[in-house]
Protein backbone atom coordinates (compact mmCIF):
# COMPACT_ATOMS: atom_id res chain seq x y z
CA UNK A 1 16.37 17.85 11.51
CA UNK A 2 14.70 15.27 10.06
CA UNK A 3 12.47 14.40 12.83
CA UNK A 4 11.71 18.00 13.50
CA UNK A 5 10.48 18.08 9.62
CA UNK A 6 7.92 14.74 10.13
CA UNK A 7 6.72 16.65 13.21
CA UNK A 8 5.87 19.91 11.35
CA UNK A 9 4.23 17.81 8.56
CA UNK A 10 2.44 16.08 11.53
CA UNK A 11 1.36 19.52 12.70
CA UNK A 12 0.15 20.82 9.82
CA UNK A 13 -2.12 18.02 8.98
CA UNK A 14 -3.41 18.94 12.28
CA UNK A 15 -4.33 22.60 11.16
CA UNK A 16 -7.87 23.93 10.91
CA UNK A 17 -10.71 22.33 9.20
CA UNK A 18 -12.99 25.49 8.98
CA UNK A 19 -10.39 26.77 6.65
CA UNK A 20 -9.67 23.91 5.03
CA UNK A 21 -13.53 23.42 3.92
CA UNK A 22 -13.77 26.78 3.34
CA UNK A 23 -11.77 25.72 0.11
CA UNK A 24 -14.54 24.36 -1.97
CA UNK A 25 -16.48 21.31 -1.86
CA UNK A 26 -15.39 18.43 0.05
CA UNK A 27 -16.09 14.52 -0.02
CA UNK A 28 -17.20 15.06 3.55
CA UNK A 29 -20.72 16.26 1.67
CA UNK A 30 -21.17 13.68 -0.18
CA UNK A 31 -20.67 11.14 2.79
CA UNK A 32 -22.87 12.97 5.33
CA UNK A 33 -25.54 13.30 2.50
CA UNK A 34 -25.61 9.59 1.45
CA UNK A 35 -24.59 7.98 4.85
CA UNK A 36 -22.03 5.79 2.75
CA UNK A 37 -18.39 5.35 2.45
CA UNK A 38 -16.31 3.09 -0.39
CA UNK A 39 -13.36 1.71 0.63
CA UNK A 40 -11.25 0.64 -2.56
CA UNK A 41 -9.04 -2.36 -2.06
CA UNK A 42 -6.93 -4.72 -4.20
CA UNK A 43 -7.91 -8.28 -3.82
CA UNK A 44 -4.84 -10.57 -3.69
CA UNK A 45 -2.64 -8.50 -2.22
CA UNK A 46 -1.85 -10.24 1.50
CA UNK A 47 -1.46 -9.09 4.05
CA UNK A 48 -2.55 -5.47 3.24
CA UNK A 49 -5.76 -5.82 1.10
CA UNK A 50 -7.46 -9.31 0.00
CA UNK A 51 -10.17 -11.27 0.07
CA UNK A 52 -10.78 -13.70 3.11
CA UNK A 53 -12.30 -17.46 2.59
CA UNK A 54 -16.21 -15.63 2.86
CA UNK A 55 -14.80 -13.34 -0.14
CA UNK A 56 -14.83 -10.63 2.04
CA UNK A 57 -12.09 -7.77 2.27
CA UNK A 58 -9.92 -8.35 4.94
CA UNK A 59 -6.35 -7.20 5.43
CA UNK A 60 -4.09 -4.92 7.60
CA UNK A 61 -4.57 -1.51 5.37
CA UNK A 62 -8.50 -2.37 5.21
CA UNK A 63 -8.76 -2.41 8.63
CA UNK A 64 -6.71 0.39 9.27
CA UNK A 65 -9.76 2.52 6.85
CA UNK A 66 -12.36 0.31 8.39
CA UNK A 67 -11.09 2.44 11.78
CA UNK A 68 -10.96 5.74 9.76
CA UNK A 69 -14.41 4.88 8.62
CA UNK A 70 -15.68 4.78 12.36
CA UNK A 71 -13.72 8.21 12.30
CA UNK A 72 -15.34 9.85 9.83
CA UNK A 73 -18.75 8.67 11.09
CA UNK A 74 -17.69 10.33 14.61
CA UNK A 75 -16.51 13.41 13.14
CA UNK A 76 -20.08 13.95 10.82
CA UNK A 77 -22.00 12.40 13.79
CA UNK A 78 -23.96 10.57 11.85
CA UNK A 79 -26.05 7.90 13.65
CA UNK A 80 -24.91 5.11 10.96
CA UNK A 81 -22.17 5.05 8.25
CA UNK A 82 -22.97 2.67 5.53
CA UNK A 83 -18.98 1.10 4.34
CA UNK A 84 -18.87 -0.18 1.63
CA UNK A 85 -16.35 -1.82 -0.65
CA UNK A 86 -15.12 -2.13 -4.28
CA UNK A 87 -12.39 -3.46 -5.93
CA UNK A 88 -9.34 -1.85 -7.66
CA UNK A 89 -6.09 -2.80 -9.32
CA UNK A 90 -2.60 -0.72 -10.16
CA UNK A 91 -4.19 0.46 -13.58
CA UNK A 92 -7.78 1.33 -11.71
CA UNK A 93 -7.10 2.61 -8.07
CA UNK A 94 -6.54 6.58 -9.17
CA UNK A 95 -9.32 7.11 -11.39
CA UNK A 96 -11.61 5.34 -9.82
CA UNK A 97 -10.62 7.65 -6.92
CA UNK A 98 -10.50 10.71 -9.21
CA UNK A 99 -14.24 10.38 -10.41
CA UNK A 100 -15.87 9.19 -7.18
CA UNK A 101 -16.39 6.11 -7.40
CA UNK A 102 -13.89 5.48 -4.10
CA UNK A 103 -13.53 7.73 -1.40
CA UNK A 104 -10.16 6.07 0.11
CA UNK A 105 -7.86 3.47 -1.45
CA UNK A 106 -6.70 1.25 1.13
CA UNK A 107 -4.06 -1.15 0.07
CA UNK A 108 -0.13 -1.41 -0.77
CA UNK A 109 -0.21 2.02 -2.95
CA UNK A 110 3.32 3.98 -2.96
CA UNK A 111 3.22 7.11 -1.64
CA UNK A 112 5.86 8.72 -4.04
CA UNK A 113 6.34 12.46 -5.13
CA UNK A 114 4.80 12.21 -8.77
CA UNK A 115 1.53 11.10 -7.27
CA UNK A 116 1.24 14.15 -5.46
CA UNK A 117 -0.10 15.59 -8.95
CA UNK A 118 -3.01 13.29 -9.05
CA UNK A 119 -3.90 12.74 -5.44
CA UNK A 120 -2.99 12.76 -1.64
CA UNK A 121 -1.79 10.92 1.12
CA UNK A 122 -2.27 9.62 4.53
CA UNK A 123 0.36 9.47 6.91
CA UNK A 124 2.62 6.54 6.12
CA UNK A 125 1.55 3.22 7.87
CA UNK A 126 4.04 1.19 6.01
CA UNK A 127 7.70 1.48 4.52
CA UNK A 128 8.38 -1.16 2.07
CA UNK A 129 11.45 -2.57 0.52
CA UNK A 130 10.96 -3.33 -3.82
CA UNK A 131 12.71 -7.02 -3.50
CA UNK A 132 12.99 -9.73 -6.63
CA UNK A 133 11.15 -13.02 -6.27
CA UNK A 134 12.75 -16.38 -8.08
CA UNK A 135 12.03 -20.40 -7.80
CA UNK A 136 14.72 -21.23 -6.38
CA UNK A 137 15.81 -23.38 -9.29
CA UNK A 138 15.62 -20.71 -11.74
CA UNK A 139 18.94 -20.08 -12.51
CA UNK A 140 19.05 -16.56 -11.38
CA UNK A 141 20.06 -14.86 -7.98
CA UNK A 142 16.95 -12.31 -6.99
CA UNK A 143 20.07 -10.48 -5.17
CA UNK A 144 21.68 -9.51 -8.19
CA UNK A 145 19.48 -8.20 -10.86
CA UNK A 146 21.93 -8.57 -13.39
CA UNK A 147 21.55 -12.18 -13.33
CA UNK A 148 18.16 -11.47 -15.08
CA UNK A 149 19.70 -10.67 -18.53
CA UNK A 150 17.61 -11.46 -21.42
CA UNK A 151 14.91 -12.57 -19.11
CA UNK A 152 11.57 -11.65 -18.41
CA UNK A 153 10.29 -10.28 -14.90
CA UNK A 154 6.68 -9.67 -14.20
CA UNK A 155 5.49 -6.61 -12.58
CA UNK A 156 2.10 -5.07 -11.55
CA UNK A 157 1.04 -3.20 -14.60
CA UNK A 158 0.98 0.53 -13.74
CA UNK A 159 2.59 0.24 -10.48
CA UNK A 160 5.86 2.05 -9.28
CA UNK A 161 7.93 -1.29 -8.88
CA UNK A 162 6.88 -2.01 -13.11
CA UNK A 163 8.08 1.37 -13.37
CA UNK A 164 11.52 1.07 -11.27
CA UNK A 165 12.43 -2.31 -12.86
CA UNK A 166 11.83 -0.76 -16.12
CA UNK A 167 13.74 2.38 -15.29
CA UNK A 168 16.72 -0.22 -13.99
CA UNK A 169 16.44 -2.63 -16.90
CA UNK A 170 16.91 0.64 -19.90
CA UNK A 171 19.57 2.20 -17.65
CA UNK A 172 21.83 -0.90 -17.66
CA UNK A 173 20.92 -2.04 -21.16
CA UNK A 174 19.92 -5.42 -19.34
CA UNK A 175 17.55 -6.61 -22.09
CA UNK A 176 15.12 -7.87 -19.41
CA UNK A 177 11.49 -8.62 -21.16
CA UNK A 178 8.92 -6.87 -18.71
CA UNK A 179 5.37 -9.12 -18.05
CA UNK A 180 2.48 -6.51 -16.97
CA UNK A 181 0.47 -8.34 -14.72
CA UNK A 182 -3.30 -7.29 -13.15
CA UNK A 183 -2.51 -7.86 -9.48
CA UNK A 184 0.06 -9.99 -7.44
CA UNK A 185 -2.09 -13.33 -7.83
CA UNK A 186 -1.13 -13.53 -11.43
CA UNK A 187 2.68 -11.76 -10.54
CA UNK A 188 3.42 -14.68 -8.53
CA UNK A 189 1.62 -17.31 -11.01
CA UNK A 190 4.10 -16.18 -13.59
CA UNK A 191 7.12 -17.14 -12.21
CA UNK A 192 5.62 -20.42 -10.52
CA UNK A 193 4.44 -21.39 -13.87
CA UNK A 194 7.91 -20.85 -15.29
CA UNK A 195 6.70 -17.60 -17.32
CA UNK A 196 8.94 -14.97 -16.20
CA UNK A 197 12.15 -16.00 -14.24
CA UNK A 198 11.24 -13.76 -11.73
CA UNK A 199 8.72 -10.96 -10.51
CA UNK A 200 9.22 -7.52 -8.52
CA UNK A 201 7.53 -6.96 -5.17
CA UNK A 202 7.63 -4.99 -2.25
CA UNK A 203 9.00 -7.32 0.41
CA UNK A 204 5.86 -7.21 2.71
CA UNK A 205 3.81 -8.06 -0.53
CA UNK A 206 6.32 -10.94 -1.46
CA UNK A 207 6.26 -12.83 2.12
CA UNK A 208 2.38 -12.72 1.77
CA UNK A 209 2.22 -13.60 -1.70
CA UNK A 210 4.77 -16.76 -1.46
CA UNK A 211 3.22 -17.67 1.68
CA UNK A 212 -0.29 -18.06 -0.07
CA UNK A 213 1.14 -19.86 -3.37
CA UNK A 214 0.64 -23.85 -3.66
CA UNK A 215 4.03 -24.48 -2.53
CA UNK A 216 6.05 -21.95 -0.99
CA UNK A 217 9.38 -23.46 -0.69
CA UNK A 218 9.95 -23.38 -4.63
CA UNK A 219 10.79 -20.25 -3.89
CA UNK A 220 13.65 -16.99 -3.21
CA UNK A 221 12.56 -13.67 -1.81
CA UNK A 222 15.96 -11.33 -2.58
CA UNK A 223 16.74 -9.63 0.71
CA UNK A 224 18.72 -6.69 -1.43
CA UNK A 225 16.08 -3.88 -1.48
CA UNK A 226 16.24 -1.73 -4.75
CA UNK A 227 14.15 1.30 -3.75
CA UNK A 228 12.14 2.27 -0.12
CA UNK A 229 8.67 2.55 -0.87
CA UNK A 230 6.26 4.29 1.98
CA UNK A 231 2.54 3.01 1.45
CA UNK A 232 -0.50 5.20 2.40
CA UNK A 233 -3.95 5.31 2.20
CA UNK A 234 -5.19 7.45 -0.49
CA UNK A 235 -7.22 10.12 -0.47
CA UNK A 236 -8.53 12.38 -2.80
CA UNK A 237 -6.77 15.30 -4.46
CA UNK A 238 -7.17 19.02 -3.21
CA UNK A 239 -10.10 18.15 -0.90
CA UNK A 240 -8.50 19.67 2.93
CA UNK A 241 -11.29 19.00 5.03
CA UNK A 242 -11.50 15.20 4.03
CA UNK A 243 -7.72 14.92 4.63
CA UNK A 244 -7.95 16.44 7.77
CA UNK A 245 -10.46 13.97 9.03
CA UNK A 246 -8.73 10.94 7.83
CA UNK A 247 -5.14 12.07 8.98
CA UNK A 248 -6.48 12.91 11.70
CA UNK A 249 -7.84 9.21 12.24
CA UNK A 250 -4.57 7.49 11.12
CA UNK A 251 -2.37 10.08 13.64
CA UNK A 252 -5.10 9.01 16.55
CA UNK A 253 -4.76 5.29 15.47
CA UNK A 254 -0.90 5.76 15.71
CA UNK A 255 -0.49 7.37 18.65
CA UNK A 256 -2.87 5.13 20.77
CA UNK A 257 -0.70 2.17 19.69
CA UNK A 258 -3.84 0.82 17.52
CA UNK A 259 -1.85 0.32 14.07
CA UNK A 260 1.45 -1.54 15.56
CA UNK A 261 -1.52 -3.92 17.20
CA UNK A 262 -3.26 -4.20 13.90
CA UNK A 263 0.38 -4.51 12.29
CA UNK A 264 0.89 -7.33 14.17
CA UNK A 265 -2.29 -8.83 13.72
CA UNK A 266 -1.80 -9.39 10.31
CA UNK A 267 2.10 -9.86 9.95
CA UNK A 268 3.09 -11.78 12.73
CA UNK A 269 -0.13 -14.30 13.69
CA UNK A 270 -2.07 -16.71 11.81
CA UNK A 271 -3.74 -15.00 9.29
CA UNK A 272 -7.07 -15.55 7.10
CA UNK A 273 -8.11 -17.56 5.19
CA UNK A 274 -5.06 -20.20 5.29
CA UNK A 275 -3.63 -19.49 8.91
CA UNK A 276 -0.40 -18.50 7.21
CA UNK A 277 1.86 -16.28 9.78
CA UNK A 278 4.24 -13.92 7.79
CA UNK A 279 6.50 -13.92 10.68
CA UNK A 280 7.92 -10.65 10.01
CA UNK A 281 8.66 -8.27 12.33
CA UNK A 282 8.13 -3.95 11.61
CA UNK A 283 11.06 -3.09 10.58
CA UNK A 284 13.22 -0.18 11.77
CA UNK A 285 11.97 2.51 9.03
CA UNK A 286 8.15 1.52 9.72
CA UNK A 287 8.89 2.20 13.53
CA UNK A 288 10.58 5.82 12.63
CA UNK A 289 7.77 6.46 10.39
CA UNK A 290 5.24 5.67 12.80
CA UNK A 291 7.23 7.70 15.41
CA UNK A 292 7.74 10.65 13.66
CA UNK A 293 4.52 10.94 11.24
CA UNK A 294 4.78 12.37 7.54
CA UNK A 295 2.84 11.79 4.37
CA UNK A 296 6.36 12.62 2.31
CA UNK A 297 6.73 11.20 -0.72
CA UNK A 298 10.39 11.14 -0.42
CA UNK A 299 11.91 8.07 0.46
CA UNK A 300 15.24 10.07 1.91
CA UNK A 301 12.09 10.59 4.77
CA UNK A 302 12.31 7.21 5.38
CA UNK A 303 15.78 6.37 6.10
């Protein structure tokens, strides 16, 4: 049943375009009128979406778009697509998609149900795990989030895993002090620096992040997962003929085996700009994903 229900979502993102741009404006305009594209990206958060040692966005969700780009460029046939780049954080990545200033954001976003309101969806390209990182001689077990009473745990700032420690924190009266931070840089700073006893990741964000700090083994990555969270590259709200497109890209990229190469590119070889190799193999709900495409925002879709 539920592989029969990825497989109709899969088909329907195949469905017409005529129609779909029949709908009203599209970004598709705007690209084949200016010959440009703008990537959004986060820019510390490794291996997805960073910067490399040239300062130049690198990453295994940036060069998933970079591909889509070349897509897009095929699908306008336009002799040259200009791609260009801009940064974004948790607190910046949907309006700066909302008023133009991006066309895709391409980094470790959630795809989750209440962000269907404000925007769309790619097919999934990776399924997370929200894990709690410790020094290892913090006193606390990252396994057992109880152990965090009365403590403070740093969080991206508008992100879902702020939001889900929060939620977790109120609902068991924990008294855990919550530390917005802008991006993952600082997340991880916190706790090195003795700020926060521990921060909230999602696992593939927490290998990459503990991997780049100064020294790595201070550290605990908890292997208990608190919540599946499905990243996708975001796209603009209610525009059907620019989701087609890039879907379309991302499905093509999947089914030609381009994304598990990129996927392994970045996660499990020496990586930019310190040679760092995550080691970590796609894990079983990334390989149904990827099998049986869906841009759900359910994370039931994902187990």
């Amino acid at each position: 049943m539920k592989a029969f229900a990825a497989i109709s979502v899969a088909a329907a993102l195949l469905g017409g375009a005529a129609t779909a741009h029949a709908e009203g404006p599209s970004r598709l305009d705007k690209i084949r009128e200016t010959g440009v594209i703008t990537i959004g990206h986060p820019e510390t958060s490794v291996p997805f979406a960073y910067l490399d040692g040239n300062q130049k966005p690198v990453g295994y969700t940036v060069e998933i778009c970079q591909e889509v780009a070349q897509y897009v460029k095929a699908a306008l046939k336009l002799p040259k697509l200009d791609v260009r780049y801009n940064p974004t954080t948790s607190a910046t990545r949907i309006p700066l998609l909302a008023n133009g200033t991006i066309d895709l954001e391409c980094g470790n976003t959630t795809n989750n149900v209440d962000r269907h309101k404000l925007v769309s969806f790619a097919p999934t390209t990776f399924v997370a795990q929200v894990v709690l990182v410790a020094r290892k001689d913090g006193g606390v077990d990252p396994n057992n989030l109880e152990s965090f009473r009365g403590k403070t745990i740093a969080a991206q700032a508008g992100g879902q895993t702020f939001r889900l420690i929060s939620g977790l924190n109120a609902k068991g009266n924990l008294g855990i002090t919550m530390a917005p931070t802008k991006d993952t840089a600082e997340t991880i700073l916190m706790v090195e620096s003795g700020r926060a006893a521990g921060s909230a990741n999602d696992d593939g964000i927490a290998y990459g992040a503990v991997a780049s700090s100064k020294n790595p083994d201070a550290f605990v990555i908890g292997k208990k997962g608190l919540e599946m969270a499905p990243y996708g590259i975001m796209e603009p709200k209610d525009d059907p003929a620019f989701k087609k497109v890039v879907d379309d890209a991302v499905l093509d990229l999947i089914k030609t085996g381009k994304i598990a190469a990129i996927y392994d590119k970045y996660f499990n070889s020496p990586i930019p700009p310190k040679q760092i190799n995550l080691k970590y193999p796609m894990s079983d709900a990334l390989k149904r994903a990827l099998a049986n495409p869906t841009d759900s925002g359910d994370p039931k879709a994902y187990e």
